[in-house]
Protein backbone atom coordinates (compact mmCIF):
# COMPACT_ATOMS: atom_id res chain seq x y z
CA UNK A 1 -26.89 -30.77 -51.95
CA UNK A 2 -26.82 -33.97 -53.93
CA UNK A 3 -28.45 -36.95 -52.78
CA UNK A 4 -27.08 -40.33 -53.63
CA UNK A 5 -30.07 -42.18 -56.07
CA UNK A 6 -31.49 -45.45 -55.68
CA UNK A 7 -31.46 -47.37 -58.23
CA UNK A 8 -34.73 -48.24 -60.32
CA UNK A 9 -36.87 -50.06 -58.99
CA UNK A 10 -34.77 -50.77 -55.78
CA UNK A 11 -36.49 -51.08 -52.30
CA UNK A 12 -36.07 -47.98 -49.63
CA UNK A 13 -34.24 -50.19 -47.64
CA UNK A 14 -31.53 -50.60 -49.89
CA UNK A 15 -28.73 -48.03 -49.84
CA UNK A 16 -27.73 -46.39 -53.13
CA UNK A 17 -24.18 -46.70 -54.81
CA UNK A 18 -22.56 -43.27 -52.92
CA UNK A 19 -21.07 -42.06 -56.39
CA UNK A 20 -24.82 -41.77 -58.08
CA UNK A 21 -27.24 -39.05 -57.51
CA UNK A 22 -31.09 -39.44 -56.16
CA UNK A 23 -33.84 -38.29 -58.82
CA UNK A 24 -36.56 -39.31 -56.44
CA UNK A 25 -38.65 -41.87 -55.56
CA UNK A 26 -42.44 -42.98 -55.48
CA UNK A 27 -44.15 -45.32 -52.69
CA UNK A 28 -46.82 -45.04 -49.76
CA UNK A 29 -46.56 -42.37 -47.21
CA UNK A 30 -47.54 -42.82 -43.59
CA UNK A 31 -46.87 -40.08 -40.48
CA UNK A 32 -46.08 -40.53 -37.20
CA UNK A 33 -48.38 -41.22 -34.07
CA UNK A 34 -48.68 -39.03 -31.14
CA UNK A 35 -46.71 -41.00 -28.74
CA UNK A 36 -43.59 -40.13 -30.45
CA UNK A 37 -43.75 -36.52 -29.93
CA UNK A 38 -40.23 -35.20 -27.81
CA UNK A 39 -38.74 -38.38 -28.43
CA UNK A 40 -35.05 -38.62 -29.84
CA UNK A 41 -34.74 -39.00 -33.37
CA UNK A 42 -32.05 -41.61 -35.34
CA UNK A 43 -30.44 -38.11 -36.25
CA UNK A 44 -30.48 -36.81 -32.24
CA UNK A 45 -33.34 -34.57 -31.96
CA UNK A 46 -36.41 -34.52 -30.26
CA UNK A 47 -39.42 -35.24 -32.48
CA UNK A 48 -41.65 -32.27 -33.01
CA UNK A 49 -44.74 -32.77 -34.72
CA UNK A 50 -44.83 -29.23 -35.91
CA UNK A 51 -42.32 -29.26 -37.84
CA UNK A 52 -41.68 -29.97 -41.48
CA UNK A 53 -39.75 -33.18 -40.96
CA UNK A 54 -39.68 -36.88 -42.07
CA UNK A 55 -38.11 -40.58 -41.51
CA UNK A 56 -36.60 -41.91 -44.82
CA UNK A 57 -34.73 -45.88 -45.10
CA UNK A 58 -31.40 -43.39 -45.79
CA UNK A 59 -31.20 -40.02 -47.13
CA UNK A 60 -28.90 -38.00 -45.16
CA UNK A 61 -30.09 -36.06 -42.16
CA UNK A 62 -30.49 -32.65 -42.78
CA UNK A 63 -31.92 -33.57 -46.53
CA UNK A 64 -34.49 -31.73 -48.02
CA UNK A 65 -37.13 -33.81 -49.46
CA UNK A 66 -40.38 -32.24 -51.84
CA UNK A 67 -43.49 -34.92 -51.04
CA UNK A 68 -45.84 -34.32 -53.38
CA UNK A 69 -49.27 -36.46 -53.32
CA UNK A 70 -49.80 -38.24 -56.55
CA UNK A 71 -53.40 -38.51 -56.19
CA UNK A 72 -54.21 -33.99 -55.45
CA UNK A 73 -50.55 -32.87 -56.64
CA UNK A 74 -50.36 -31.31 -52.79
CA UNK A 75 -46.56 -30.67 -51.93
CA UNK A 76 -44.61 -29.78 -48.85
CA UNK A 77 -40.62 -29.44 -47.94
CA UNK A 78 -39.32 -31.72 -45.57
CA UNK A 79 -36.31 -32.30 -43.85
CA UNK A 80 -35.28 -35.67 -43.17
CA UNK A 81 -34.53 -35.82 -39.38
CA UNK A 82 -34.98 -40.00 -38.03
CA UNK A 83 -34.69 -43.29 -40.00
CA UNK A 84 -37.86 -45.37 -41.51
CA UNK A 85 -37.57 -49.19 -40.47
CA UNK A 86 -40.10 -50.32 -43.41
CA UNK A 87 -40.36 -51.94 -46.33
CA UNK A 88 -44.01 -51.21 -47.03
CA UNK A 89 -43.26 -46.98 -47.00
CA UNK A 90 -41.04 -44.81 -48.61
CA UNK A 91 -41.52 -42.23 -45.79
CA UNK A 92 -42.90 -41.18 -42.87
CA UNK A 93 -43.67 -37.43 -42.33
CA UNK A 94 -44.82 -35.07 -39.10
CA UNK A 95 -48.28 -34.59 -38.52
CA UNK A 96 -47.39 -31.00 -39.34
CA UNK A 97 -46.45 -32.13 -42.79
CA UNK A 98 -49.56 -34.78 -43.28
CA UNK A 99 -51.79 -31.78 -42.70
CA UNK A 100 -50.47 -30.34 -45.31
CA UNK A 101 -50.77 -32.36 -47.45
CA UNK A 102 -54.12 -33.77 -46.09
CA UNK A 103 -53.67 -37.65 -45.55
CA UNK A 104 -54.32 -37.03 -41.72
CA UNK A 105 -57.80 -38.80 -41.77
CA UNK A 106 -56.58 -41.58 -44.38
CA UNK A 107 -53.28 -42.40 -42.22
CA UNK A 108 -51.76 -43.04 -45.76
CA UNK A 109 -50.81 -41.95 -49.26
CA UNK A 110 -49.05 -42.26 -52.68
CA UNK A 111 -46.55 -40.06 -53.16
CA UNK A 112 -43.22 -39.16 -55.17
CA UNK A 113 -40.03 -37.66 -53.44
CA UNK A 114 -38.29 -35.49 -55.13
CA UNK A 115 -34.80 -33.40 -54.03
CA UNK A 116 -35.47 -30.30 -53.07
């Protein structure tokens, strides 16, 4: 699947040019709480925290998204599922996927997205 690309430098809030393709992105991670477990996503599921899933400004539902740390190199598949409402975070993951990548205690990260 090709993913449009933001442009350099641009802010995850700001929607790519359709025709161009996303290479990625780097920024702060954060997951979700608790309290938003079985809640409906912006893509019309209920939130699971066990799965592999994330909130980006506007990749596609359904995307598949490699997180990888910056700081360890840790990396997990997501799927983007629900819409991110910041400008401070490039994306906000499942605590199944924070686990993984071990940013549970620290609430937040560095990372870089990549297509997957």
């Amino acid at each position: 699947m090709a993913l449009p690309m933001a442009p350099v430098g641009a802010s995850a809030q700001q929607v790519p040019d359709s025709q161009a393709t996303w290479a990625g992105e780097s920024g702060t991670a954060s997951y979700y709480g608790n309290w938003h477990q079985g809640k409906r996503t912006a893509g019309g599921t209920r939130f699971d925290q066990r799965m592999l899933t994330a909130a980006h400004a506007w990749l596609p539902f359904g995307s598949k998204v490699r997180v990888t740390v910056l700081g360890t190199g840790k990396s997990v598949i997501v799927t983007i599922t629900d819409r991110l409402y910041s400008t401070r975070r490039v994306i906000d993951l499942s605590t199944a996927a924070a686990q993984m990548l071990e940013m549970i205690r620290a609430g937040v990260t560095q990372v870089r997205l990549e297509p997957f």
